[in-house]
Structure formats: structure tokens, C-alpha cells
C-alpha atoms as a PDB file:
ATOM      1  CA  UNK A   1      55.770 -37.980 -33.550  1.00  0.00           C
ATOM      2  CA  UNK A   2      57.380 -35.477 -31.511  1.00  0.00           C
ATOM      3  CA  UNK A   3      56.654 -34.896 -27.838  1.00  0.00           C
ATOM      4  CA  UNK A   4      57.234 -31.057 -26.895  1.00  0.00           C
ATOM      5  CA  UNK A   5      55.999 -27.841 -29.610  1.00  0.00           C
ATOM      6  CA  UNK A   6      57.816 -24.726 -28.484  1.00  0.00           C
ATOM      7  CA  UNK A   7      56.578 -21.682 -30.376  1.00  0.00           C
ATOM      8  CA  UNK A   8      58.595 -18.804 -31.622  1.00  0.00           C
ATOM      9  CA  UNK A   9      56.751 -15.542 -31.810  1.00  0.00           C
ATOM     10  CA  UNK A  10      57.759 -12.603 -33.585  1.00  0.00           C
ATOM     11  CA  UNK A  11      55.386  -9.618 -31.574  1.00  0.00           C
ATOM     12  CA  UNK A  12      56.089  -6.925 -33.985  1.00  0.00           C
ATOM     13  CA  UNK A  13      56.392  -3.572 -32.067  1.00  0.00           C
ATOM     14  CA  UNK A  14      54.628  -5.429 -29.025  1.00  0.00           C
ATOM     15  CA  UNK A  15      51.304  -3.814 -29.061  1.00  0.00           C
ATOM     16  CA  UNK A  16      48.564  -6.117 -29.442  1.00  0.00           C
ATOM     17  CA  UNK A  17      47.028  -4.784 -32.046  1.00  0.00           C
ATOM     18  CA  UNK A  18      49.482  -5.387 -34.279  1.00  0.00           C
ATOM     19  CA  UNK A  19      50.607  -8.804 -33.500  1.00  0.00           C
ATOM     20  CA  UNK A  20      48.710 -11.138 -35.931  1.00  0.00           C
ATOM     21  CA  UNK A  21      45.824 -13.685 -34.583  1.00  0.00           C
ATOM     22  CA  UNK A  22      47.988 -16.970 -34.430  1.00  0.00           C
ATOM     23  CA  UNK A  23      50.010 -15.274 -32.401  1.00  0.00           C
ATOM     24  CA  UNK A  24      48.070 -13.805 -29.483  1.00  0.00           C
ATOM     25  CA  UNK A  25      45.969 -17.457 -29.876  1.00  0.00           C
ATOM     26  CA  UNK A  26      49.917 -19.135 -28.845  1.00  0.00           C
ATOM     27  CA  UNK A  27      50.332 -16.939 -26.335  1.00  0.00           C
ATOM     28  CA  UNK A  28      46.918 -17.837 -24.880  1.00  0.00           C
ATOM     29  CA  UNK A  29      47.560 -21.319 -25.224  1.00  0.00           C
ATOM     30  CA  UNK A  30      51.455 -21.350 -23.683  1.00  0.00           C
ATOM     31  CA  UNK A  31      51.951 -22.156 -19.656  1.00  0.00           C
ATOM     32  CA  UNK A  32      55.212 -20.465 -20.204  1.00  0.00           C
ATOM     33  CA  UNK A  33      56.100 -17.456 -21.997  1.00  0.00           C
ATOM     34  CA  UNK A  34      59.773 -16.715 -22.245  1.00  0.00           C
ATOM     35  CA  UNK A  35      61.635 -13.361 -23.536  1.00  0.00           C
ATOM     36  CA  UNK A  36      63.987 -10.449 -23.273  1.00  0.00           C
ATOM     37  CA  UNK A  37      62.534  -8.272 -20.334  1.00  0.00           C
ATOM     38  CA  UNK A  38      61.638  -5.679 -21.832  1.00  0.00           C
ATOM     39  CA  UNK A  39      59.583  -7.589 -24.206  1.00  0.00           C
ATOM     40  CA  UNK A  40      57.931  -9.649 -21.477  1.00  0.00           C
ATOM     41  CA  UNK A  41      57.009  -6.146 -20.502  1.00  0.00           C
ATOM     42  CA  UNK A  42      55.763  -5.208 -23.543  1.00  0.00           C
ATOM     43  CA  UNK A  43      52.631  -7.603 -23.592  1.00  0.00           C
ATOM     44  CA  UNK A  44      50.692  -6.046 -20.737  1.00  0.00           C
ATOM     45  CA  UNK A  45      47.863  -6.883 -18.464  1.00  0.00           C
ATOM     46  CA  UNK A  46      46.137  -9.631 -20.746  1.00  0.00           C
ATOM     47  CA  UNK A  47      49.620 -12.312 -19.959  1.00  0.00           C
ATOM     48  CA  UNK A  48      50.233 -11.841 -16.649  1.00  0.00           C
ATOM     49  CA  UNK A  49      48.792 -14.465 -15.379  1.00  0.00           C
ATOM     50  CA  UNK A  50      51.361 -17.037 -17.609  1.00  0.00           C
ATOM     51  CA  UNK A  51      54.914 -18.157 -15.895  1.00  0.00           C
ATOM     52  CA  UNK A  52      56.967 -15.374 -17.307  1.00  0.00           C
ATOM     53  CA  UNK A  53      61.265 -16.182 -17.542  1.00  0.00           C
ATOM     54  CA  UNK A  54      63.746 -13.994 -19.247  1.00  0.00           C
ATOM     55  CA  UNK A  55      67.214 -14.220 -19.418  1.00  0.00           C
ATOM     56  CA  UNK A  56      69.493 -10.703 -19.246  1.00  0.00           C
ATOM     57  CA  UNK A  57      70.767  -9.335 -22.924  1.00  0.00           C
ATOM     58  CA  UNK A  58      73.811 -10.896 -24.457  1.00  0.00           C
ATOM     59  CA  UNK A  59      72.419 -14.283 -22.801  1.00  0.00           C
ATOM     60  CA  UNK A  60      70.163 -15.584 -25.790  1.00  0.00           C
ATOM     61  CA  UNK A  61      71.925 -18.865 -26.073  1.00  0.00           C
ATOM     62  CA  UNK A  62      70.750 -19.604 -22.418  1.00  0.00           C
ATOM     63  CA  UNK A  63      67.326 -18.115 -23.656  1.00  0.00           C
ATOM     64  CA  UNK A  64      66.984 -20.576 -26.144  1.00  0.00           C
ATOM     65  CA  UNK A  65      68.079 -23.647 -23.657  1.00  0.00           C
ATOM     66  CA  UNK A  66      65.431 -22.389 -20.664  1.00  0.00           C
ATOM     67  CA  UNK A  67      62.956 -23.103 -23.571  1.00  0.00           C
ATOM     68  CA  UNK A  68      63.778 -26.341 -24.322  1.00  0.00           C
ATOM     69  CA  UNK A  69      63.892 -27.217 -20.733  1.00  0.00           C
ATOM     70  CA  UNK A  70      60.576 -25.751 -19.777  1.00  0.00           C
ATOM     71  CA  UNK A  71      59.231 -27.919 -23.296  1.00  0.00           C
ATOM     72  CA  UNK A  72      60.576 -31.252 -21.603  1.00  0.00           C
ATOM     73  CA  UNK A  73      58.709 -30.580 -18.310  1.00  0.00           C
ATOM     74  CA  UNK A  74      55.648 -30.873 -20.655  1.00  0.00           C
ATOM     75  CA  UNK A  75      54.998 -27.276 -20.542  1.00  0.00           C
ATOM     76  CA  UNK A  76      53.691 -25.379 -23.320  1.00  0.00           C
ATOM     77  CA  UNK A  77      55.724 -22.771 -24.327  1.00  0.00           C
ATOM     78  CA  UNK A  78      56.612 -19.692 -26.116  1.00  0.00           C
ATOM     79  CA  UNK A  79      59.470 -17.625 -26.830  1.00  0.00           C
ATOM     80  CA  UNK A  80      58.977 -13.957 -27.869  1.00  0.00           C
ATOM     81  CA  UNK A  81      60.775 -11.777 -29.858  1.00  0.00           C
ATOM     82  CA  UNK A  82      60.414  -8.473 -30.827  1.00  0.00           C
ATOM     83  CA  UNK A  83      59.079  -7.906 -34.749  1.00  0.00           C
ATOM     84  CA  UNK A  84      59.500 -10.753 -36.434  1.00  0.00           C
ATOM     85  CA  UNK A  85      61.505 -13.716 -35.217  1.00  0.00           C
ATOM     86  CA  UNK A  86      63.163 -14.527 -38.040  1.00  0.00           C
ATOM     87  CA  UNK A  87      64.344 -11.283 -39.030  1.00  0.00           C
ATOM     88  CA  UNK A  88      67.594 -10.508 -36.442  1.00  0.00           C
ATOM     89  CA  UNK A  89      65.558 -12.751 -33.583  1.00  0.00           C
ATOM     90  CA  UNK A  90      65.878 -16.066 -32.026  1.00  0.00           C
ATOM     91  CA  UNK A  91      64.463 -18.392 -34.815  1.00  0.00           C
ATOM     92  CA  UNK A  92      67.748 -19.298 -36.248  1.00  0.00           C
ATOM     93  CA  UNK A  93      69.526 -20.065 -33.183  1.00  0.00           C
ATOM     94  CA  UNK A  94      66.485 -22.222 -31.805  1.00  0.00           C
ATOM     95  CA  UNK A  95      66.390 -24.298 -34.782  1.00  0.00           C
ATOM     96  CA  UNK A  96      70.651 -24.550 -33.876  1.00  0.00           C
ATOM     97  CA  UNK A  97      70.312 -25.789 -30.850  1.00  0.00           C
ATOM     98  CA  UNK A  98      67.067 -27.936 -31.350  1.00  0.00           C
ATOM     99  CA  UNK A  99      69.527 -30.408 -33.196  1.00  0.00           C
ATOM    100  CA  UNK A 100      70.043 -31.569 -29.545  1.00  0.00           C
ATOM    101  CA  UNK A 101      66.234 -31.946 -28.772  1.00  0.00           C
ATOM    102  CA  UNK A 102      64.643 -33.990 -31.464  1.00  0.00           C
ATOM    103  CA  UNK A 103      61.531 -34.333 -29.795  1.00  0.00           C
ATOM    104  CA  UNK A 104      60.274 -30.884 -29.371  1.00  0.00           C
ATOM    105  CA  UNK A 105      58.924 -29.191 -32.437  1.00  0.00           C
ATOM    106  CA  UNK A 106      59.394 -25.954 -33.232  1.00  0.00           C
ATOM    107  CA  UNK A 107      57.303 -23.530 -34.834  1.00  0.00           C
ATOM    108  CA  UNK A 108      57.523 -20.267 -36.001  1.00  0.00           C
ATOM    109  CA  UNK A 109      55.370 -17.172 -36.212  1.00  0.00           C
ATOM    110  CA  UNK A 110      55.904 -14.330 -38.219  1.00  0.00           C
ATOM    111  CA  UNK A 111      55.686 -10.580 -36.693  1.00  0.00           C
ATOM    112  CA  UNK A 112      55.557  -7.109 -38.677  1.00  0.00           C
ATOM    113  CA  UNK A 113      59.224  -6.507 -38.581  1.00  0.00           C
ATOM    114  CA  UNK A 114      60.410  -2.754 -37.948  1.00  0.00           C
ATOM    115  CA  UNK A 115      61.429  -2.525 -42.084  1.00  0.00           C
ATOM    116  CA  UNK A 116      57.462  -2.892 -42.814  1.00  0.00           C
ATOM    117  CA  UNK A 117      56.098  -0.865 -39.520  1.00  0.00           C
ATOM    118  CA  UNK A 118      58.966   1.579 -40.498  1.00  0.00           C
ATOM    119  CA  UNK A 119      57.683   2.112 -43.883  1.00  0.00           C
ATOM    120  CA  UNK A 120      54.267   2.204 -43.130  1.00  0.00           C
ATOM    121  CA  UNK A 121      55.302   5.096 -41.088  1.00  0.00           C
ATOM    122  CA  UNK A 122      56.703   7.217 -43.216  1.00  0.00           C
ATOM    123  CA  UNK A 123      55.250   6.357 -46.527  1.00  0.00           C
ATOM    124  CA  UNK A 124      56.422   3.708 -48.634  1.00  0.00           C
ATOM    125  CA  UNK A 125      60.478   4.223 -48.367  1.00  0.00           C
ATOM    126  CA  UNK A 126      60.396   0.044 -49.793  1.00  0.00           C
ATOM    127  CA  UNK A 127      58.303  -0.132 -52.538  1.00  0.00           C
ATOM    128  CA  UNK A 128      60.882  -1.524 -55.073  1.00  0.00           C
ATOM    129  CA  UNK A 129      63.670  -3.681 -54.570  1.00  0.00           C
ATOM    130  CA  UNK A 130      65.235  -3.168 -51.342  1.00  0.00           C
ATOM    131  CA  UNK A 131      67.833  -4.851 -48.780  1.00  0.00           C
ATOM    132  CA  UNK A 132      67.851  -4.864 -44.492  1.00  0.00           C
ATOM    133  CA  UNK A 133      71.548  -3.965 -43.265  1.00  0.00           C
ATOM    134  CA  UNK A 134      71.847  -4.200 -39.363  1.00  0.00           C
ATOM    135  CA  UNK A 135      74.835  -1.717 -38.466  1.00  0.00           C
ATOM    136  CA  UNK A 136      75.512  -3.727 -35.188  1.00  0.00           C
ATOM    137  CA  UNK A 137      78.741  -5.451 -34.863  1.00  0.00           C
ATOM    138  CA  UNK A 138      78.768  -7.942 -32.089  1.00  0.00           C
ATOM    139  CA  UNK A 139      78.000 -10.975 -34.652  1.00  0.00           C
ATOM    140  CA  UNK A 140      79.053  -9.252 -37.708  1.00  0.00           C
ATOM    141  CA  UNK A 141      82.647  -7.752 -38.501  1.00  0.00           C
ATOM    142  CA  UNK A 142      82.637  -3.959 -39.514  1.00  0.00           C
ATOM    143  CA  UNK A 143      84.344  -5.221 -42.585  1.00  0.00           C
ATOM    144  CA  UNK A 144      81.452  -7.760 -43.713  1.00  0.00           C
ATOM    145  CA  UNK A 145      79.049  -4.485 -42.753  1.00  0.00           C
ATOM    146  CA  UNK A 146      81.012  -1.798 -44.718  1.00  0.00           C
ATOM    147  CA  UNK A 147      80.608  -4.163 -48.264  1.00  0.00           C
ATOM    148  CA  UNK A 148      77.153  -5.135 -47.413  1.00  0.00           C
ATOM    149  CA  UNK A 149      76.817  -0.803 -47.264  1.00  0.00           C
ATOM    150  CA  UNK A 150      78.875  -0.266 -50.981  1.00  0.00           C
ATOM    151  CA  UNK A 151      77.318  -3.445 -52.500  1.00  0.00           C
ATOM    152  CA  UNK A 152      73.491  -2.059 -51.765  1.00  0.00           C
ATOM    153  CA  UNK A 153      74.488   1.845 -52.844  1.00  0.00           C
ATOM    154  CA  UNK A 154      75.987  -0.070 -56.035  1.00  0.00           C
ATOM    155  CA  UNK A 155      72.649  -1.849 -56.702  1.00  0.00           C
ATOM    156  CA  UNK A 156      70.667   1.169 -56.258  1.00  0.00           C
ATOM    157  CA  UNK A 157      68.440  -0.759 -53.391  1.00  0.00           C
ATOM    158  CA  UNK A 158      66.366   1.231 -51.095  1.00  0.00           C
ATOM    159  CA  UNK A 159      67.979   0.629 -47.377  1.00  0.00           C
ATOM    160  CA  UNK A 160      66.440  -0.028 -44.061  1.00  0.00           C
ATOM    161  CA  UNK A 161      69.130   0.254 -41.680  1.00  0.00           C
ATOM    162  CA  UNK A 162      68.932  -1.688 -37.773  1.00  0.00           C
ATOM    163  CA  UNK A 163      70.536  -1.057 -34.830  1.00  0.00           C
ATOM    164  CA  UNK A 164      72.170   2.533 -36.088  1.00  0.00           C
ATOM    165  CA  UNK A 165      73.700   3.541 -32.738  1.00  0.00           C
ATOM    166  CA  UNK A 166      73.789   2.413 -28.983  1.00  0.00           C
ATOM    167  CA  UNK A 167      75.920   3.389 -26.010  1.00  0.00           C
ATOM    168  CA  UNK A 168      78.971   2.136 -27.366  1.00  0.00           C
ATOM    169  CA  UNK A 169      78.182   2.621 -30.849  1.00  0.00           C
ATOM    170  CA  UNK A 170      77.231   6.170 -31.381  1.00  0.00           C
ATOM    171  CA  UNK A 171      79.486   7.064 -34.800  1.00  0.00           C
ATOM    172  CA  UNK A 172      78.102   4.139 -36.681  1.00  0.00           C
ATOM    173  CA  UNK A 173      75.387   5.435 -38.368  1.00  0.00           C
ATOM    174  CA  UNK A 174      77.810   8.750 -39.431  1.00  0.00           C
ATOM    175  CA  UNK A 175      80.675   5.721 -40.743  1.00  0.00           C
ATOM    176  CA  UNK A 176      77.272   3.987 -42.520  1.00  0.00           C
ATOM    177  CA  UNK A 177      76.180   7.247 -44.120  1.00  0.00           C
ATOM    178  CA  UNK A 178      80.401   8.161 -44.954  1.00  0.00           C
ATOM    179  CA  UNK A 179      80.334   5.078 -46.714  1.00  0.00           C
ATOM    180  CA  UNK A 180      77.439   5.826 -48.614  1.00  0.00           C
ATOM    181  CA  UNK A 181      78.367   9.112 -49.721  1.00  0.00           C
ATOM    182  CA  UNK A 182      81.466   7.773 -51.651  1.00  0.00           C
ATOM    183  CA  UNK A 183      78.285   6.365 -54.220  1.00  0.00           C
ATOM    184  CA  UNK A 184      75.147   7.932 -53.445  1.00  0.00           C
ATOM    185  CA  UNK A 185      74.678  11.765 -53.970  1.00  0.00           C
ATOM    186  CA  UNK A 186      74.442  14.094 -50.910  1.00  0.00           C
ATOM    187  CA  UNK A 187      70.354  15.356 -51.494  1.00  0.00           C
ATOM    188  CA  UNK A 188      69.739  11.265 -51.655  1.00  0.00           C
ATOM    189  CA  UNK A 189      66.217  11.077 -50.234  1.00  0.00           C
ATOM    190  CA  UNK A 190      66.127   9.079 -46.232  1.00  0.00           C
ATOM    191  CA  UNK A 191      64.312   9.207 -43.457  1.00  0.00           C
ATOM    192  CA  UNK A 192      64.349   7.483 -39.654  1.00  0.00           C
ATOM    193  CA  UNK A 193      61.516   6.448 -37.346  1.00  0.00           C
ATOM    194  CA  UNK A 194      61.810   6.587 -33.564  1.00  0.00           C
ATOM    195  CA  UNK A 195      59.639   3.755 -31.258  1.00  0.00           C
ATOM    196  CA  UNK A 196      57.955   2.356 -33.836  1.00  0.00           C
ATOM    197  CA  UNK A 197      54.382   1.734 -32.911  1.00  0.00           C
ATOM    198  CA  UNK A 198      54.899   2.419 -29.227  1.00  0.00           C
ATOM    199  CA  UNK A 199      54.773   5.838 -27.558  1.00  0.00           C
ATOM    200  CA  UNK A 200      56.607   8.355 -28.455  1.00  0.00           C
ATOM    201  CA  UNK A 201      56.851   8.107 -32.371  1.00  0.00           C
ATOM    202  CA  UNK A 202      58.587   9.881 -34.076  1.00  0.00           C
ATOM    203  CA  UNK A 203      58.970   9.830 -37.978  1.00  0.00           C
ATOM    204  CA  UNK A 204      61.596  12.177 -39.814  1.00  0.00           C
ATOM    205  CA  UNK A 205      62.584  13.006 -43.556  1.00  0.00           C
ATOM    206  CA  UNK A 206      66.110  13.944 -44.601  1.00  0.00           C
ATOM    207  CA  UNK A 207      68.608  13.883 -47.125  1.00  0.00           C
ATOM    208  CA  UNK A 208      71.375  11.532 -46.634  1.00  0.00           C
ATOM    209  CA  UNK A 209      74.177  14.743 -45.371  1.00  0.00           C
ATOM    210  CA  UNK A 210      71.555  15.235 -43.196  1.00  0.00           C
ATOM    211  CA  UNK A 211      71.032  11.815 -42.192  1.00  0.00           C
ATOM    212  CA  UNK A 212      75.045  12.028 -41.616  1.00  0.00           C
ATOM    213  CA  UNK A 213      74.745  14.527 -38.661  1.00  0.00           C
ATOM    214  CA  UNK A 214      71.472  13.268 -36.393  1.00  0.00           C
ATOM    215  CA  UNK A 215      71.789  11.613 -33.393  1.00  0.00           C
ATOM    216  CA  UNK A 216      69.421   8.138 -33.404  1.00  0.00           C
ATOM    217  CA  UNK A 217      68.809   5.874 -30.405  1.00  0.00           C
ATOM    218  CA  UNK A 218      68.521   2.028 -30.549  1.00  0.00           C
ATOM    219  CA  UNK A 219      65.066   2.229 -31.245  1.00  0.00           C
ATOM    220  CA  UNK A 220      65.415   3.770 -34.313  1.00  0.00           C
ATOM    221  CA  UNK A 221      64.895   2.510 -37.823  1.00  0.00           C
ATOM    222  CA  UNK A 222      66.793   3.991 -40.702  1.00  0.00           C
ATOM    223  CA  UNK A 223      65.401   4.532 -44.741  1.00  0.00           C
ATOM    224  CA  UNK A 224      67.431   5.093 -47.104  1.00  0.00           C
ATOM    225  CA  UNK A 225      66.209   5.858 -50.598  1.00  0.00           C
ATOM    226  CA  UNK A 226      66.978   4.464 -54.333  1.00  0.00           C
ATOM    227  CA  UNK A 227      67.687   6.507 -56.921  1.00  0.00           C
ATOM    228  CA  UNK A 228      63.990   7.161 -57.771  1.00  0.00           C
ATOM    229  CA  UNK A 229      63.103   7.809 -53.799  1.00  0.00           C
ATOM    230  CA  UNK A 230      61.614  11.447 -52.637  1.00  0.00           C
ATOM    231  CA  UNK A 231      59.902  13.287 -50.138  1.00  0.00           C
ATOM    232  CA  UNK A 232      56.853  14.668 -50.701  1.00  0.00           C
ATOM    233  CA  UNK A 233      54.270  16.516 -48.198  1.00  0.00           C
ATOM    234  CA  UNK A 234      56.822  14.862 -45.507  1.00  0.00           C
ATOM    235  CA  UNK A 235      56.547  11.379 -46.635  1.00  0.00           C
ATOM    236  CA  UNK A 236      59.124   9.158 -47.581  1.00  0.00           C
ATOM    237  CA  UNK A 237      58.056   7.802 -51.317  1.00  0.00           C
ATOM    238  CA  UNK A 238      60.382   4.854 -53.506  1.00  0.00           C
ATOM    239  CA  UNK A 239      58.361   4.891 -56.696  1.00  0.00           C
ATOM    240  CA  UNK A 240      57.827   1.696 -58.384  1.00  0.00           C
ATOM    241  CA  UNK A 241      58.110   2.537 -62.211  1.00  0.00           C
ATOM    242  CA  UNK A 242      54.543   3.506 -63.194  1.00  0.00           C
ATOM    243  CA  UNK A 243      54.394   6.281 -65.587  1.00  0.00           C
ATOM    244  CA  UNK A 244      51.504   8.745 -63.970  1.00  0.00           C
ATOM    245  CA  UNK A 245      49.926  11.645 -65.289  1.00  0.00           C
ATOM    246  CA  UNK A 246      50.078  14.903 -63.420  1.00  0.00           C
ATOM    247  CA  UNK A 247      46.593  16.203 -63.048  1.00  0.00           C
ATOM    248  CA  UNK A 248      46.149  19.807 -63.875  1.00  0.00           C
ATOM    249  CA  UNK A 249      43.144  21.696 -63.154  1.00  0.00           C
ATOM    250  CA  UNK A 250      41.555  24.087 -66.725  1.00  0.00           C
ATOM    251  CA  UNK A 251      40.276  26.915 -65.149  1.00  0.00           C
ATOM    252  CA  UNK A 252      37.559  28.270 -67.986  1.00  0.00           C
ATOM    253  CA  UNK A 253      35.954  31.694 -68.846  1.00  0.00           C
ATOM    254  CA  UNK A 254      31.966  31.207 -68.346  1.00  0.00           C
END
């Protein structure tokens, strides 16, 4: 039986409400509650009272270790990540280097990543098949990227696009949407959200040569339609394939 249970939260946006019960009952439970700052921030008054430790960003390995340490001091602990932990978070790369800690458990909990609060959002941009393409580069070659781009405008998938821009990375959504114009028409239904379920958001419809020329910020979650995608009333809408009657209204002579 092992010794040490670390959980491994995924928080969602990071407003309570939308972080699901097993969750917030972790957190409740944990002596030590471990993230990125800003998350740590994130989880307001009702926490404070738990150790709190964070490690700056590009230092998630060391992250990952601080957990493991806290664990064999017999704390109970949690690490946080923002939406869902094992979508782009730490969930892989605690299970990597639990190898070297066979005596601490790990368990995960699942958060509403950005692709579902996204959605919900603007509509339903991912109602039939669709694919999650992260446009950041400090893991992933450009090259790997750039076929992941063609291969999902060849299969017609509905898109949701992370990290589209930073500081150093402010062309990349314009390359991602260059690349998709080589296969995907011009008045291609999209759309972006801004802060999802924090404050400030901010939801936007577009066509993909529109898409081409706005300026996103790291917080910023990209939809990109399928063939079947459109906007209607301002919403974002991939249909599924049900064959629906248009209602009209028989005005009659009394």
C-alpha cells in the first residue's frame, strides 16, 4: 500500500463555481496546495489559510519535485493547474517523475478545460468531431505544429486553438490561419474567447481572413469551424447532421 496521495487538480478557469465538487473537497482536505502563481491566486479567500508554494513559469519540473517532497513529509497535498490537468497541464509529467517515488499515489482530477468553457461561450463551435492544436512551440517544433494544422483542415475537424500568441509569439496565430487558408475557404466560420470565465470576457465571431488579422492575448481561446460550422445571431454553431425543419409562420385571412 502506498504511503503519500498527491492530488492533481485541474481548476478549470479558477472560479469556484466551476471547479467540480471532488475538487474543492481535495483542496479542503490538502495541508499544502502547490501551483503556478497566478493560479494560487486564482482560488481566493476560502484557501488562504493552506501552505501555499509555487515555483516561477518555465520551472514545472521543479513544480512537480516540491510535490513529491512536501508528500514524503507526510503532508497532504495538491497541485493545481489551470482547466483540466491533463489537457496541456502537469498530469503527464507527475506521473514521469513519480517513477522515482513509488510510494506516493497520484491522483487525478479532471477540470472544464478552456475547449469546453470556450464553446460554451460562444455556442457550440465542437459539436461534431473536433481536434485541440496548441500553437505554442517551446515543447513542440513549428514543423510537428504546421502538419498537425493541414492534417485537421484535411479532416474537416472543427479546431480549438491554445496558446495563439504571447510576447514573443505574436505572428503565430496569422502563420496558423496562413496555413489554413491553403485548404479551408476564406468566409470559413471561427470565433475566439478572451478570459474565459474570469473578468473581462470577451467572446467574438469571425471568418477565418478575419481571424487572420486580430490581435489575441495568451488568454485567448481560438474556434475554428468545420465545413458545416456558422454564425448565427452571434453564436458560433458546428451542426451535428440532423435534418431540421424550418418553421414558417401561415399568416391567414379571418
Amino acid at each position: 500500500m502506498k504511503k503519500h496521495k498527491i492530488y492533481i487538480i485541474g481548476m478549470g478557469p479558477g472560479r469556484e463555481s466551476m471547479m467540480t465538487g471532488e475538487a474543492l473537497q481535495a483542496l479542503e482536505q490538502s495541508d499544502v496546495i502547490i501551483g503556478y502563481t497566478v493560479y494560487l491566486n486564482l482560488l481566493g479567500e476560502r484557501f488562504q489559510g493552506k501552505k501555499m508554494l509555487s515555483t516561477p513559469m518555465r520551472q514545472e519540473k521543479e513544480r512537480c519535485e516540491l510535490c513529491f517532497t512536501e508528500a514524503a513529509k507526510g503532508k497532504r497535498v495538491s497541485l493545481i493547474c489551470s482547466g483540466d490537468a491533463g489537457i496541456y497541464g502537469m498530469a503527464s509529467l507527475m506521473y514521469e517523475i513519480g517513477k522515482k517515488h513509488p510510494e506516493t499515489e497520484l491522483v487525478v482530477l479532471p477540470g472544464i478545460t478552456a475547449a469546453c468553457s470556450g464553446a460554451a461561450v460562444l455556442g457550440a463551435p465542437l459539436n461534431h468531431d473536433f481536434c485541440v492544436i496548441s500553437l505554442s512551440d517551446l515543447l513542440t517544433p513549428w514543423e510537428k505544429i504546421e502538419k498537425r494544422l493541414i492534417a485537421a483542415a484535411e479532416g474537416d475537424f472543427a479546431i480549438a486553438i491554445y496558446n495563439p500568441s504571447s510576447h514573443k509569439r505574436k505572428d503565430y496565430l496569422k502563420r496558423a490561419c496562413d496555413i489554413l487558408l491553403r485548404f479551408l475557404e476564406g468566409e470559413r466560420a471561427c470565433g475566439y474567447v478572451e478570459n474565459i470565465g474570469r473578468e473581462g470576457t470577451k467572446a467574438v465571431t469571425c471568418t477565418l481572413k478575419e481571424l487572420r488579422d486580430r490581435e489575441v492575448n495568451m488568454f485567448t481561446t481560438v474556434f475554428i469551424g468545420n465545413a458545416g460550422s456558422e454564425i448565427t445571431d452571434g453564436r458560433l454553431i458546428t451542426k451535428r447532421g440532423y435534418q431540421v425543419e424550418e418553421h414558417t409562420d401561415l399568416c391567414r385571412d379571418n
